[in-house]
PDB file of N, CA and C in Angstrom:
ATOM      1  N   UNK A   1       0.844  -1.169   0.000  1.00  0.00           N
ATOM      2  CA  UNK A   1       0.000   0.000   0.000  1.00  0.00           C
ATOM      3  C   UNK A   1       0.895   1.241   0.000  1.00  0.00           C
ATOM      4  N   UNK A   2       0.389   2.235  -1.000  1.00  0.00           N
ATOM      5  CA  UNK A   2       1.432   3.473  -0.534  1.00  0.00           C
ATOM      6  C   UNK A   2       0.196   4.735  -0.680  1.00  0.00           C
ATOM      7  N   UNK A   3       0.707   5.604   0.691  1.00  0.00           N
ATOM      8  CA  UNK A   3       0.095   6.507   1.151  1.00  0.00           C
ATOM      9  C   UNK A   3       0.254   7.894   0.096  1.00  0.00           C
ATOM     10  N   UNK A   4      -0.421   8.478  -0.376  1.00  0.00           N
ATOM     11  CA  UNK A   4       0.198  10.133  -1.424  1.00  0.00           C
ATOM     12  C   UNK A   4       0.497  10.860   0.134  1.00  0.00           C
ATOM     13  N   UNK A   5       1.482  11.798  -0.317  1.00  0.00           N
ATOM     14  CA  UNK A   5       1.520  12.662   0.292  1.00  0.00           C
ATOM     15  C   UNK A   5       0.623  13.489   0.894  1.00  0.00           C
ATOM     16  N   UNK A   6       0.353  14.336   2.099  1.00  0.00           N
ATOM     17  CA  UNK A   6      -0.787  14.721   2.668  1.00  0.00           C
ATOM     18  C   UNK A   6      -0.992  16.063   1.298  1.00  0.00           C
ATOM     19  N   UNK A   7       0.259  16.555   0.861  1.00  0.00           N
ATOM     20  CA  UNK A   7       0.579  17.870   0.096  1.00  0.00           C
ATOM     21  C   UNK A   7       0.534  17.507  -1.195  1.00  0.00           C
ATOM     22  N   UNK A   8       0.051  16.426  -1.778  1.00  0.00           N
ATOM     23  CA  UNK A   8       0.433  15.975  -3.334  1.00  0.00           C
ATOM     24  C   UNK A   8      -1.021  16.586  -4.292  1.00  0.00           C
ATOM     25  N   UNK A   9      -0.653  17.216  -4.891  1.00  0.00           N
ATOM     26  CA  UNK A   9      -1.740  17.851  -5.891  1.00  0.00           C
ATOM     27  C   UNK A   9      -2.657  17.076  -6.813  1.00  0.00           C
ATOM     28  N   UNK A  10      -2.919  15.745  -6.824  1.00  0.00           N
ATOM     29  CA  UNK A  10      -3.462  15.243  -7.732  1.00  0.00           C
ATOM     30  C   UNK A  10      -4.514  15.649  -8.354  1.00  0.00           C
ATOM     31  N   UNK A  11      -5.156  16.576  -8.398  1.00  0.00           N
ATOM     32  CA  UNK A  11      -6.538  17.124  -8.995  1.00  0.00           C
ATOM     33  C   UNK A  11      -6.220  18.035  -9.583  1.00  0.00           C
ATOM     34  N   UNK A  12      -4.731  18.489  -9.310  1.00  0.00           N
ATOM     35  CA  UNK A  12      -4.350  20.093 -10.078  1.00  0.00           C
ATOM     36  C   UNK A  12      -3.329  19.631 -10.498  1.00  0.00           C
ATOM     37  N   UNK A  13      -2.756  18.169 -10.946  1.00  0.00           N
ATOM     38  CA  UNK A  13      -1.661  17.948 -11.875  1.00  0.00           C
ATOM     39  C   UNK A  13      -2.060  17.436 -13.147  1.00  0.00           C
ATOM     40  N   UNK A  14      -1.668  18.177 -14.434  1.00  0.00           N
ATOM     41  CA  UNK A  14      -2.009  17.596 -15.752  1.00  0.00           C
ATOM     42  C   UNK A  14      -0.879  15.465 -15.806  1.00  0.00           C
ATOM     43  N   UNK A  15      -2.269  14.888 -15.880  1.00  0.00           N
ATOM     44  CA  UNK A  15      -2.096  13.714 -15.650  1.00  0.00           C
ATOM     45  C   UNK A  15      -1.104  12.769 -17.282  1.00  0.00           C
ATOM     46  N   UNK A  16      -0.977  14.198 -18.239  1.00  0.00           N
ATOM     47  CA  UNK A  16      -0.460  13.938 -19.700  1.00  0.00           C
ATOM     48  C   UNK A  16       1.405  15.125 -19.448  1.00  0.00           C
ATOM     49  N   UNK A  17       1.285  16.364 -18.885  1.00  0.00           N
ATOM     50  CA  UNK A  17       2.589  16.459 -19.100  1.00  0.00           C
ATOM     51  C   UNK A  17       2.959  16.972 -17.957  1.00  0.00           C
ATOM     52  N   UNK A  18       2.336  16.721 -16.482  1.00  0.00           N
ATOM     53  CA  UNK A  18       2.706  17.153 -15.203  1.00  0.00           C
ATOM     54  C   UNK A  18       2.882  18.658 -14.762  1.00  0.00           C
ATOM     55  N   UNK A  19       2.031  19.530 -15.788  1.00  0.00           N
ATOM     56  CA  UNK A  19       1.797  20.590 -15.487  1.00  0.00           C
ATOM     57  C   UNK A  19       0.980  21.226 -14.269  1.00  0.00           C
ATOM     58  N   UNK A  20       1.624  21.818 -13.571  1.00  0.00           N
ATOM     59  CA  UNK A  20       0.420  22.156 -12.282  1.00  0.00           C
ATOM     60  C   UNK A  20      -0.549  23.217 -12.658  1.00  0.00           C
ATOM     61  N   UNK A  21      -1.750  23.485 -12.212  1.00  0.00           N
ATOM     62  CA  UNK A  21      -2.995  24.136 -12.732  1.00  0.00           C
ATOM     63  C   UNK A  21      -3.291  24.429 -11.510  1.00  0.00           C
ATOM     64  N   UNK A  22      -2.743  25.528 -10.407  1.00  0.00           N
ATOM     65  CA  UNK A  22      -3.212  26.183  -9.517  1.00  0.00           C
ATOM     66  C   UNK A  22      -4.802  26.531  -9.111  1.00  0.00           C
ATOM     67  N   UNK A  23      -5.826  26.774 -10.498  1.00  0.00           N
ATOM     68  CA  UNK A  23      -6.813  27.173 -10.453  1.00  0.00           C
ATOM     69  C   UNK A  23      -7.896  25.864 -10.293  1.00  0.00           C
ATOM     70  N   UNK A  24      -7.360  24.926 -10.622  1.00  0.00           N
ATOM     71  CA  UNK A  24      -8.519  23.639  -9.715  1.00  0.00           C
ATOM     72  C   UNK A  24      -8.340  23.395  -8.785  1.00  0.00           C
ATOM     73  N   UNK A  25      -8.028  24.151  -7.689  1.00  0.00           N
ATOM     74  CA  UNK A  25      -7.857  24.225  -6.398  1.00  0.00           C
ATOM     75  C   UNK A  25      -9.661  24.235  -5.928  1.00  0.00           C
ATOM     76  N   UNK A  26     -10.640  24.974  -6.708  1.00  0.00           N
ATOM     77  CA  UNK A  26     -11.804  24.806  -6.142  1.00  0.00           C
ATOM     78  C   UNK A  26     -12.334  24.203  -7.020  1.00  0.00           C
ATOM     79  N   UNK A  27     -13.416  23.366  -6.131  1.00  0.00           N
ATOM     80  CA  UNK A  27     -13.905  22.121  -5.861  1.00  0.00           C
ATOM     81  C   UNK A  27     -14.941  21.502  -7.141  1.00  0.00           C
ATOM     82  N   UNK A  28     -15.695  23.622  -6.948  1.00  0.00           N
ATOM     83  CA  UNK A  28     -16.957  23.379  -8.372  1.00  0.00           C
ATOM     84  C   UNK A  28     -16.304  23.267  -9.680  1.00  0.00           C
ATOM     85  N   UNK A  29     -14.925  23.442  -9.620  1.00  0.00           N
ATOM     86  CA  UNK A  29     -14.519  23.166 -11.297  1.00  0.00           C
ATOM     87  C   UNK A  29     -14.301  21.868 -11.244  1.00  0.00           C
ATOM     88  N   UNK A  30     -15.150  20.868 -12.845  1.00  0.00           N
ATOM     89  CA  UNK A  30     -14.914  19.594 -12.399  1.00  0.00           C
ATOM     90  C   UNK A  30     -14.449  19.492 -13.577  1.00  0.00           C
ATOM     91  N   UNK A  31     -13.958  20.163 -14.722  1.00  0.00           N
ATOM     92  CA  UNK A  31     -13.407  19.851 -15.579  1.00  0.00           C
ATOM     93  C   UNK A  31     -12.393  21.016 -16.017  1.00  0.00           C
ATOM     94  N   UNK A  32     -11.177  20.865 -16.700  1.00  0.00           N
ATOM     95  CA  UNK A  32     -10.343  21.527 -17.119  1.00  0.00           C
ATOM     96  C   UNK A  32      -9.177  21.211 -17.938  1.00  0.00           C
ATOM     97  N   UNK A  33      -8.771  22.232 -18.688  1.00  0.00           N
ATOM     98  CA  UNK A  33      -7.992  22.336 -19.801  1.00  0.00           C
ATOM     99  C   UNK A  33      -6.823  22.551 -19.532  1.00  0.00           C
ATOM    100  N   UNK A  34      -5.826  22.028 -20.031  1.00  0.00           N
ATOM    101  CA  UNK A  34      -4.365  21.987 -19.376  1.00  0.00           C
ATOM    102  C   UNK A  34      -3.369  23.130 -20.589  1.00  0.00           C
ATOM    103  N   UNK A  35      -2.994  24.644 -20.108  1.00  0.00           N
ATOM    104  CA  UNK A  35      -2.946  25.622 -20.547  1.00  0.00           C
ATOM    105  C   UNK A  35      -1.486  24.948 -21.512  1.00  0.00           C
ATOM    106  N   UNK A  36      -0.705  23.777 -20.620  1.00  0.00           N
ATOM    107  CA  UNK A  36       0.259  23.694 -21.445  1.00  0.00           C
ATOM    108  C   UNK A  36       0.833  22.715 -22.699  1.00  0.00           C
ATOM    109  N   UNK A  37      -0.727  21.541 -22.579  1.00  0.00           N
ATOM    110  CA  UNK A  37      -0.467  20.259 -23.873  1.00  0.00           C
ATOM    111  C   UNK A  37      -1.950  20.600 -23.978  1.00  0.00           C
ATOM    112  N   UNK A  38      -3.062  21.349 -23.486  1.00  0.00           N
ATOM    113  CA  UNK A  38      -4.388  21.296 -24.306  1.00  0.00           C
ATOM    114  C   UNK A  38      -4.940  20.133 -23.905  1.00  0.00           C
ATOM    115  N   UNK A  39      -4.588  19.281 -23.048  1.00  0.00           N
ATOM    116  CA  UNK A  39      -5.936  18.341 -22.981  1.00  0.00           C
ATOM    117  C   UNK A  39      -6.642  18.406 -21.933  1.00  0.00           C
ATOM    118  N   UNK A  40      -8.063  18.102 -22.590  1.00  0.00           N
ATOM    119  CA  UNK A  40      -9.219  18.406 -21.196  1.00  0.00           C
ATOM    120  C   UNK A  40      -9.214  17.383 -20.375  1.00  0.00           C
ATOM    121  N   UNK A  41      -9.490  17.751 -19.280  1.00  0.00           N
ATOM    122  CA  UNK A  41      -9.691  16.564 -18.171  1.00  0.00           C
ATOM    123  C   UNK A  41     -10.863  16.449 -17.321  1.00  0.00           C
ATOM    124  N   UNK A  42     -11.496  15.830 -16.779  1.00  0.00           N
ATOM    125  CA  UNK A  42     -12.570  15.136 -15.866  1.00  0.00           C
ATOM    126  C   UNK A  42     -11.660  15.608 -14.189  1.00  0.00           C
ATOM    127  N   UNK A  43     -12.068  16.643 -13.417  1.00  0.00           N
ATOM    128  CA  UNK A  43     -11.120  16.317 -12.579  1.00  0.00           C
ATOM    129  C   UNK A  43     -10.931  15.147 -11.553  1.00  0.00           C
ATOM    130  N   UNK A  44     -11.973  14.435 -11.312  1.00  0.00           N
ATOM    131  CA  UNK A  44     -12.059  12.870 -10.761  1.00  0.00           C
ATOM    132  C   UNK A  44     -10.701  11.950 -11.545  1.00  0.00           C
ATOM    133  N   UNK A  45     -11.201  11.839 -12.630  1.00  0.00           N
ATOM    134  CA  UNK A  45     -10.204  11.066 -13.765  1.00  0.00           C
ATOM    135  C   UNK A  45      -9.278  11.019 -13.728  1.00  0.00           C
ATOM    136  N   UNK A  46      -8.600  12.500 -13.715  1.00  0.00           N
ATOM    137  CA  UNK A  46      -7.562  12.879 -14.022  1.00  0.00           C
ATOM    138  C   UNK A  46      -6.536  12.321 -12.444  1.00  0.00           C
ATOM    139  N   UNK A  47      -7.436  12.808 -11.568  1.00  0.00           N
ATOM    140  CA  UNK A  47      -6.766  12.668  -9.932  1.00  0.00           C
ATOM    141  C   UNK A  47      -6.458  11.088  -9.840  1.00  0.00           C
ATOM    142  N   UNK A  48      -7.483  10.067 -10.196  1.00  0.00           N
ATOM    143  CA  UNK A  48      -6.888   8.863 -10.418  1.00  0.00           C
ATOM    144  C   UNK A  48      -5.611   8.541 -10.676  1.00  0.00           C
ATOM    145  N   UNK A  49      -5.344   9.466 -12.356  1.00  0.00           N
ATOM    146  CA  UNK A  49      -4.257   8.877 -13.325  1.00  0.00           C
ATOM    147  C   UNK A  49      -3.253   8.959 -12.403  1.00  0.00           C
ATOM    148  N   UNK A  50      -3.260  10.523 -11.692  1.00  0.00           N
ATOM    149  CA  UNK A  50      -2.233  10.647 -11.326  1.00  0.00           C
ATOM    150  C   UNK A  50      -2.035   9.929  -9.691  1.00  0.00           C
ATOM    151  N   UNK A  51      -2.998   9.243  -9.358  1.00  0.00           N
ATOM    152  CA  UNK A  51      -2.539   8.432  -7.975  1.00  0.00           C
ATOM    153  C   UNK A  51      -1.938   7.217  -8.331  1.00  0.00           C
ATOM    154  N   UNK A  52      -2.336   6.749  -9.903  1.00  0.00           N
ATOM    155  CA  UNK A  52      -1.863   5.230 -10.289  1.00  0.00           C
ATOM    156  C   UNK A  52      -0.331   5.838 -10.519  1.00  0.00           C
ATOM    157  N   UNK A  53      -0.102   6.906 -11.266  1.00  0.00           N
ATOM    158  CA  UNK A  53       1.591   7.098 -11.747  1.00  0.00           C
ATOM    159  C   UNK A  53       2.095   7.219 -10.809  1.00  0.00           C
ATOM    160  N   UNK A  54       1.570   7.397  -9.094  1.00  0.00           N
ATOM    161  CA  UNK A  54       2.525   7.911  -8.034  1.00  0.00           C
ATOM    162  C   UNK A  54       2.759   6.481  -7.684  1.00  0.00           C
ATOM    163  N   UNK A  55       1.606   5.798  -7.458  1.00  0.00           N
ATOM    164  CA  UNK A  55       2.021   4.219  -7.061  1.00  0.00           C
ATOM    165  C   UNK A  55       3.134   3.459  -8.011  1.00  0.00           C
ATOM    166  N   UNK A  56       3.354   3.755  -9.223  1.00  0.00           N
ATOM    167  CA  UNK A  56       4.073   2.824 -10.303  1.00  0.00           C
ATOM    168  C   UNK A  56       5.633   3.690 -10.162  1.00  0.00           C
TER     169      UNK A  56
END
């Protein structure tokens, strides 16, 4: 089992080129565009991808 960090951004990291996106910090945005490869994300989805890449 591995724990994320209490501080790890997964909802505000682009899950395609690890860009951070400061502005999905709130809650009602559930989808967003990643200013620096353009792809949209689900923010649920996206927070996944990036808990599976922290585990691997």
């Amino acid at each position: 089992m591995i724990i994320a960090p209490k501080n790890y951004a997964s909802s505000q990291l682009c899950s395609c080129c690890g860009y951070k996106n400061v502005q999905v910090k709130s809650l009602a945005l559930r989808e967003w565009k990643c200013p620096s490869c353009q792809t949209v994300h689900d923010r649920n989805q996206n927070e996944a991808l990036n808990l599976l890449q922290l585990a691997n």
